[in-house]
PDB file of N, CA and C in Angstrom:
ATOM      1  N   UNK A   1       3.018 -22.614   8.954  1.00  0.00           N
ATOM      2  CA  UNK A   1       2.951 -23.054   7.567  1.00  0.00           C
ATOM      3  C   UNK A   1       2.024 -22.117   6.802  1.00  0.00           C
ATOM      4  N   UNK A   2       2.481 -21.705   5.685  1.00  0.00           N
ATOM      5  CA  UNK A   2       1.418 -20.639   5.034  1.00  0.00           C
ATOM      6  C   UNK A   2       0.880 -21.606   3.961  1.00  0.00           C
ATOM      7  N   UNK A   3      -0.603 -20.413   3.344  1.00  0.00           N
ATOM      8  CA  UNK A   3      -1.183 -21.860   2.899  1.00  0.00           C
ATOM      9  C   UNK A   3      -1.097 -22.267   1.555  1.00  0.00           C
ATOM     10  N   UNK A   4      -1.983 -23.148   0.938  1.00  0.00           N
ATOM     11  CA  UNK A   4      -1.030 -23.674  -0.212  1.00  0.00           C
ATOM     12  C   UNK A   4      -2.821 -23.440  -1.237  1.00  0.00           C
ATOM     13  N   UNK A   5      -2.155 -23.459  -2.460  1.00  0.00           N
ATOM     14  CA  UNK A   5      -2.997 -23.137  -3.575  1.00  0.00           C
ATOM     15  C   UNK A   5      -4.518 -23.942  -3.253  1.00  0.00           C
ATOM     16  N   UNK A   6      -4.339 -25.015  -2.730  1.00  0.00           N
ATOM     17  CA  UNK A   6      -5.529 -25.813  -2.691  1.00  0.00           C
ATOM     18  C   UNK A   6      -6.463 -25.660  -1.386  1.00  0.00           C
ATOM     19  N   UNK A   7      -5.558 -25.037  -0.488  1.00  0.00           N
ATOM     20  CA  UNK A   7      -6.444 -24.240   1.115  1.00  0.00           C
ATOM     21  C   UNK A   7      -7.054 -23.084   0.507  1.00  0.00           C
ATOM     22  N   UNK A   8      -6.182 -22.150  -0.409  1.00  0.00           N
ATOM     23  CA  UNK A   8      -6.970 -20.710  -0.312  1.00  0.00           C
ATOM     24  C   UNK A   8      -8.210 -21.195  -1.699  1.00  0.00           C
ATOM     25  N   UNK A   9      -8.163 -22.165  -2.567  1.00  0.00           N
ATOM     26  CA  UNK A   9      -8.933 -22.422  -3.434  1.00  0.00           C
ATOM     27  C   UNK A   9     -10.508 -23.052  -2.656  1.00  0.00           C
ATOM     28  N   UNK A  10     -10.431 -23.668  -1.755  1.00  0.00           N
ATOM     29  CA  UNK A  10     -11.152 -24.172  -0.429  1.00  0.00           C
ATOM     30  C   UNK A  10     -11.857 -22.730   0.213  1.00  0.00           C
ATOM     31  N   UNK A  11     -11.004 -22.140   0.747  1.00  0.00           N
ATOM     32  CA  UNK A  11     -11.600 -21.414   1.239  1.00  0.00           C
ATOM     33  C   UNK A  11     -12.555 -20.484   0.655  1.00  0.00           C
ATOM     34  N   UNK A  12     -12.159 -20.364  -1.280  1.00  0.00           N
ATOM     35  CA  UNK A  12     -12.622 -19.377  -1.428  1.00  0.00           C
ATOM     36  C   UNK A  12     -14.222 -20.214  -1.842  1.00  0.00           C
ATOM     37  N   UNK A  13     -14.006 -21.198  -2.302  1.00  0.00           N
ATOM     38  CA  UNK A  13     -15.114 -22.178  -2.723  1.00  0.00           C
ATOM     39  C   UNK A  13     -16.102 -21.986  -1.705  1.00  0.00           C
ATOM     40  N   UNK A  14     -15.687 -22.637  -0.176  1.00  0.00           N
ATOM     41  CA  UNK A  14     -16.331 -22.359   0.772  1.00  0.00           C
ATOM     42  C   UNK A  14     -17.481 -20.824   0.992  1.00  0.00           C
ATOM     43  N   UNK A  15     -16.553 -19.900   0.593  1.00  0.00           N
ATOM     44  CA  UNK A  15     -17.282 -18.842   0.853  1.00  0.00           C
ATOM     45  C   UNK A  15     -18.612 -18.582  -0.191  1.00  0.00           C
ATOM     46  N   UNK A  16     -17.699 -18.724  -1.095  1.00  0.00           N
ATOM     47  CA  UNK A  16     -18.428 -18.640  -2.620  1.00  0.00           C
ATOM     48  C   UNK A  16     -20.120 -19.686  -2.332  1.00  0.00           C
ATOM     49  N   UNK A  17     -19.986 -20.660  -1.907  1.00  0.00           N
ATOM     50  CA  UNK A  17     -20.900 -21.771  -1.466  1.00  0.00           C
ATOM     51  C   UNK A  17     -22.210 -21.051  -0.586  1.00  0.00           C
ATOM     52  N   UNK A  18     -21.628 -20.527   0.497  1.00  0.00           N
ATOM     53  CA  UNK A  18     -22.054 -20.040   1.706  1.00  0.00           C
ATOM     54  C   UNK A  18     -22.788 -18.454   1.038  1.00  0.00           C
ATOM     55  N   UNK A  19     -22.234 -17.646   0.519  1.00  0.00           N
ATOM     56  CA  UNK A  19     -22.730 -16.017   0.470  1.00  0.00           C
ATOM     57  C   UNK A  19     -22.738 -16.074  -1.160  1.00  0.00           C
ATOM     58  N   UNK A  20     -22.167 -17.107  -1.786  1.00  0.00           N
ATOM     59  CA  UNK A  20     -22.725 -16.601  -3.845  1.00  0.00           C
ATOM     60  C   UNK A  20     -21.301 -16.187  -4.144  1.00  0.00           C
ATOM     61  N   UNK A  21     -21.421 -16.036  -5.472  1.00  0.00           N
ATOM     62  CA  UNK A  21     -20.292 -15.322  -6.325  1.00  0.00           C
ATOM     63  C   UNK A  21     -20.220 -13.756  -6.257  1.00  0.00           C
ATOM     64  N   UNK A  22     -19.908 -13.597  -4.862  1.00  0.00           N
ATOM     65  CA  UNK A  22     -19.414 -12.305  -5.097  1.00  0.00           C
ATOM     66  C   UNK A  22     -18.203 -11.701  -5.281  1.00  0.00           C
ATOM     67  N   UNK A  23     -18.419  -9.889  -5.560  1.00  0.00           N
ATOM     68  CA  UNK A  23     -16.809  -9.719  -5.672  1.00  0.00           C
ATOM     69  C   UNK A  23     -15.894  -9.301  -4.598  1.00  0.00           C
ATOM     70  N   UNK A  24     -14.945  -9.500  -5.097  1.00  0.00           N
ATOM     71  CA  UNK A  24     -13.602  -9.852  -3.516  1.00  0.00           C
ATOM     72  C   UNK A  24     -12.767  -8.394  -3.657  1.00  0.00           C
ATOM     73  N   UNK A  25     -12.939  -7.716  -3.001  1.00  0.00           N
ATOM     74  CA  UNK A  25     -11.824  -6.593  -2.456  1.00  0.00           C
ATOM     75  C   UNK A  25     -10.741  -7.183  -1.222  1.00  0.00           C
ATOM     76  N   UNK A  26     -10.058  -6.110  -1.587  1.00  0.00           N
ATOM     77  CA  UNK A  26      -8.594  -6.025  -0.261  1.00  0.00           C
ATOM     78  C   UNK A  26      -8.949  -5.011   0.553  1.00  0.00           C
ATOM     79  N   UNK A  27      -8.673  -4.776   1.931  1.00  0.00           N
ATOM     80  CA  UNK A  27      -8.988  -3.654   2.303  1.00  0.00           C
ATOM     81  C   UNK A  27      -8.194  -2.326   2.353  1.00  0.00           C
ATOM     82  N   UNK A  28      -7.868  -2.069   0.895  1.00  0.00           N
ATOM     83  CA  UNK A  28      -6.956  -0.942   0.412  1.00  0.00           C
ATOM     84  C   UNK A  28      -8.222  -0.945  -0.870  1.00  0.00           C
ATOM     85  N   UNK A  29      -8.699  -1.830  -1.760  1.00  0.00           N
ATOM     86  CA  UNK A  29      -9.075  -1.213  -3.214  1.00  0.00           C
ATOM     87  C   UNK A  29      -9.831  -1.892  -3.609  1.00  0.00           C
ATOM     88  N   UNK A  30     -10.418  -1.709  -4.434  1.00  0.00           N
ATOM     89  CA  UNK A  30     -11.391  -2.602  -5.319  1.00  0.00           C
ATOM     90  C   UNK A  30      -9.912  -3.758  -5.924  1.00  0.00           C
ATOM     91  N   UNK A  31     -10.419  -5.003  -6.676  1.00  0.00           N
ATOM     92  CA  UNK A  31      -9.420  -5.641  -7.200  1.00  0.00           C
ATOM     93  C   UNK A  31      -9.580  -5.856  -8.765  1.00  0.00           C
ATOM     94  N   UNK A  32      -8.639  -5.130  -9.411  1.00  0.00           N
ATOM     95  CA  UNK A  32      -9.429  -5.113 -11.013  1.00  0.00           C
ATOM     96  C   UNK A  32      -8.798  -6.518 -11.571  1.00  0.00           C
ATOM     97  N   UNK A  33      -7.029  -7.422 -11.051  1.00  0.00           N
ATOM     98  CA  UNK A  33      -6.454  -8.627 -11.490  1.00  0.00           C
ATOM     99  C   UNK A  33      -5.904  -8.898 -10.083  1.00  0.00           C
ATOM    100  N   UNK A  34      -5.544 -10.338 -11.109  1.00  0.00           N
ATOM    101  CA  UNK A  34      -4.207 -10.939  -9.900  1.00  0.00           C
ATOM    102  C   UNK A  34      -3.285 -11.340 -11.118  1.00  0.00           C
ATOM    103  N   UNK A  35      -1.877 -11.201 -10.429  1.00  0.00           N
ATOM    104  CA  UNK A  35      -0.906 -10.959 -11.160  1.00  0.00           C
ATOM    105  C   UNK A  35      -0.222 -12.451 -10.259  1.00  0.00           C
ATOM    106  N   UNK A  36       0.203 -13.577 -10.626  1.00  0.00           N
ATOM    107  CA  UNK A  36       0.845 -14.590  -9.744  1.00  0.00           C
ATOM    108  C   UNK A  36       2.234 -14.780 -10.474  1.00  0.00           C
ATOM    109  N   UNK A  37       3.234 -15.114  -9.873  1.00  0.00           N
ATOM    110  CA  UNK A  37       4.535 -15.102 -10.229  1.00  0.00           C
ATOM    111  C   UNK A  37       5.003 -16.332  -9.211  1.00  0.00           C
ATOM    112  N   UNK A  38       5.893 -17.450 -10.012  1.00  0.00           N
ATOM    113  CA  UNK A  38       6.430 -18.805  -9.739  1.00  0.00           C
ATOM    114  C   UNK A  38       8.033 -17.842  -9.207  1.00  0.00           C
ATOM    115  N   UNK A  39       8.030 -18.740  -7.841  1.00  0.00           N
ATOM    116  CA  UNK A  39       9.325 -18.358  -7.095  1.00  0.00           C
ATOM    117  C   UNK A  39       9.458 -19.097  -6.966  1.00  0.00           C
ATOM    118  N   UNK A  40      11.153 -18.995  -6.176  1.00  0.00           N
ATOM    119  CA  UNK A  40      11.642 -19.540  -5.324  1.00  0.00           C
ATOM    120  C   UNK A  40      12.717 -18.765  -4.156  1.00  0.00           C
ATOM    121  N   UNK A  41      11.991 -18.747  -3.100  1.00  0.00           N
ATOM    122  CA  UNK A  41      12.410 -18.043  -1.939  1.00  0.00           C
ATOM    123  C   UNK A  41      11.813 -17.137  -2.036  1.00  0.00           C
ATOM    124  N   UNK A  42      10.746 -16.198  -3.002  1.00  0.00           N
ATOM    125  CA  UNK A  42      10.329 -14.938  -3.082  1.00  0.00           C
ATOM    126  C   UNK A  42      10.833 -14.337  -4.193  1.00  0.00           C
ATOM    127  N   UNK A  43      12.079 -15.148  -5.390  1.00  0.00           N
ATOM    128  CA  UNK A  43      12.237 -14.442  -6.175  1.00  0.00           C
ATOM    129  C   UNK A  43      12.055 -15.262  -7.532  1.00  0.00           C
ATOM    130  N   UNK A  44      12.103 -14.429  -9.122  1.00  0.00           N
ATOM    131  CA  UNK A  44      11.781 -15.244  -9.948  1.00  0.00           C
ATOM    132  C   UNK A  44      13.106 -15.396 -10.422  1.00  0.00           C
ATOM    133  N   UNK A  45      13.610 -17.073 -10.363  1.00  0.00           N
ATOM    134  CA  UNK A  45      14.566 -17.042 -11.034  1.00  0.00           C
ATOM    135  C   UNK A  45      14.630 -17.832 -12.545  1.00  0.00           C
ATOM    136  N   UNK A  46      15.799 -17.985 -12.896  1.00  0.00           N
ATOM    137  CA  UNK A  46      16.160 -18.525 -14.381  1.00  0.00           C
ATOM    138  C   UNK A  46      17.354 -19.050 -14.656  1.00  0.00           C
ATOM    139  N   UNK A  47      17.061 -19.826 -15.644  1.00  0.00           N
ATOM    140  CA  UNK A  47      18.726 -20.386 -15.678  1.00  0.00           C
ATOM    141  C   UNK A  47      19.212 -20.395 -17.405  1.00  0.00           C
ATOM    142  N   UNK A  48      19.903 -19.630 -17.706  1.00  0.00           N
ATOM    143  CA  UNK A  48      20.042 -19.304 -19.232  1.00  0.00           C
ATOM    144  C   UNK A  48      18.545 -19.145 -20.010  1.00  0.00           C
ATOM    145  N   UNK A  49      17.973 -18.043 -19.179  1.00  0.00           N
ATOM    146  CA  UNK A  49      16.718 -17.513 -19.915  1.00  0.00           C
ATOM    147  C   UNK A  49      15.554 -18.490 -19.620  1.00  0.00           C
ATOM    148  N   UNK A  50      15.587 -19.587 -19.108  1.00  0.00           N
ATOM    149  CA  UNK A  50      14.807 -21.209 -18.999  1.00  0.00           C
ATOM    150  C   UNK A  50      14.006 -20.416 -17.182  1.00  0.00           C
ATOM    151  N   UNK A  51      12.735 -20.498 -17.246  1.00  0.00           N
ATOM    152  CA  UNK A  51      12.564 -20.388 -15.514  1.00  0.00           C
ATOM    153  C   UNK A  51      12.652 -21.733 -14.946  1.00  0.00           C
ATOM    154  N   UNK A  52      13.338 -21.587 -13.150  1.00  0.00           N
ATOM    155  CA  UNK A  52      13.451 -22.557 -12.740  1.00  0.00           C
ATOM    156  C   UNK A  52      12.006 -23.181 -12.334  1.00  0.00           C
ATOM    157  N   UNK A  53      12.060 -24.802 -11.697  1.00  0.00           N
ATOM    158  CA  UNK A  53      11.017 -24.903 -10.802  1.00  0.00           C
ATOM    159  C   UNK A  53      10.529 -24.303  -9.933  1.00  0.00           C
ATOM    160  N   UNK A  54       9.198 -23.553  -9.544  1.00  0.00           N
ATOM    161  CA  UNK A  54       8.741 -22.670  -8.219  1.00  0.00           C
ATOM    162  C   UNK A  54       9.228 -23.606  -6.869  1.00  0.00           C
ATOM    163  N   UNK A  55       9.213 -22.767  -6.177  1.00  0.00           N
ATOM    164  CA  UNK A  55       8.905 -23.714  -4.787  1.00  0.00           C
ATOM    165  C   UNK A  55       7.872 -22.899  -3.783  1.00  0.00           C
ATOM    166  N   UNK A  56       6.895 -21.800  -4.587  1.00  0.00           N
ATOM    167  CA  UNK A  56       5.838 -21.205  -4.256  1.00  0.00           C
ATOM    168  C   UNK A  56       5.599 -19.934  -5.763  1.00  0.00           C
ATOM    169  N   UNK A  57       4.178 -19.666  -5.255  1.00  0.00           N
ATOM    170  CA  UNK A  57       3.764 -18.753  -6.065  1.00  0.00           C
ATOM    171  C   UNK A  57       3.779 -17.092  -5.006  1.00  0.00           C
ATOM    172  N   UNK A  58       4.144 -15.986  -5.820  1.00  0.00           N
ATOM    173  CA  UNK A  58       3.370 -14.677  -4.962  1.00  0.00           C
ATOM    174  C   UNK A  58       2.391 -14.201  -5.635  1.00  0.00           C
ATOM    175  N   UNK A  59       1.606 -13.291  -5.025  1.00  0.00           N
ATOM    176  CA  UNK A  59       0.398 -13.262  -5.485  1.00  0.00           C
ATOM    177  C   UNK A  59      -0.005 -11.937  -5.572  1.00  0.00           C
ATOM    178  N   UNK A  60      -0.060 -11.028  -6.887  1.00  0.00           N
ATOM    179  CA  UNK A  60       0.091  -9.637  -6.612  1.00  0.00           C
ATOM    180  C   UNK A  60      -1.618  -8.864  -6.834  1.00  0.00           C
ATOM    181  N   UNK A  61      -2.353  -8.413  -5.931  1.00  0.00           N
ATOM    182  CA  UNK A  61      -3.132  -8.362  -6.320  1.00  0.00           C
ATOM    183  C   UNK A  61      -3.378  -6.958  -6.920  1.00  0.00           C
ATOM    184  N   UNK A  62      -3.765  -6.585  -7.923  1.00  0.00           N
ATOM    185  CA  UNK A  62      -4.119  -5.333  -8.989  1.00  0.00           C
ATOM    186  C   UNK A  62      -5.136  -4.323  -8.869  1.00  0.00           C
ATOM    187  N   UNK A  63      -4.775  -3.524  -8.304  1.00  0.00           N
ATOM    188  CA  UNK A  63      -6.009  -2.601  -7.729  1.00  0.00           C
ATOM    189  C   UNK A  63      -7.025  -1.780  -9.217  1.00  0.00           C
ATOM    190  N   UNK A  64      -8.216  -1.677  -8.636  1.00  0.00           N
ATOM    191  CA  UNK A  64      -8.267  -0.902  -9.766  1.00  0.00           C
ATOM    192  C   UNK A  64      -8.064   0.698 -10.364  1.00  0.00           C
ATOM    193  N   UNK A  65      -7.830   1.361 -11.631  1.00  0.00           N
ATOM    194  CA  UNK A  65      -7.562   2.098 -10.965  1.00  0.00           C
ATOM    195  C   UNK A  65      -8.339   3.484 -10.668  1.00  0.00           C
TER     196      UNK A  65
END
């Protein structure tokens, strides 16, 4: 099961709690955004221009540059 908005919001709280507000890299880049996009199956769809319901988010993270 992968995890859901309210585990990685937990976790990050957790950390945040434990070591402070620091800042979060990937281990490719510094992270300048996050870019999140409502899917379903991995893609964004629509129905006469209308988006459908998600049935997950992806999560693009924005390097800086």
């Amino acid at each position: 099961m992968t995890i859901k908005i309210s585990g990685l919001i937990a976790c990050l709280k957790a950390a945040q709690d434990k070591h402070g507000d620091l800042p979060i890299y990937t281990t490719d880049s510094d992270i300048k955004g996050i870019d999140v996009y409502p899917c379903h199956e991995g893609v964004q769809q629509t129905a006469d221009g209308i988006p459908e319901d998600p049935g997950q988010l992806v999560i693009e993270f924005v390097p800086c540059d």
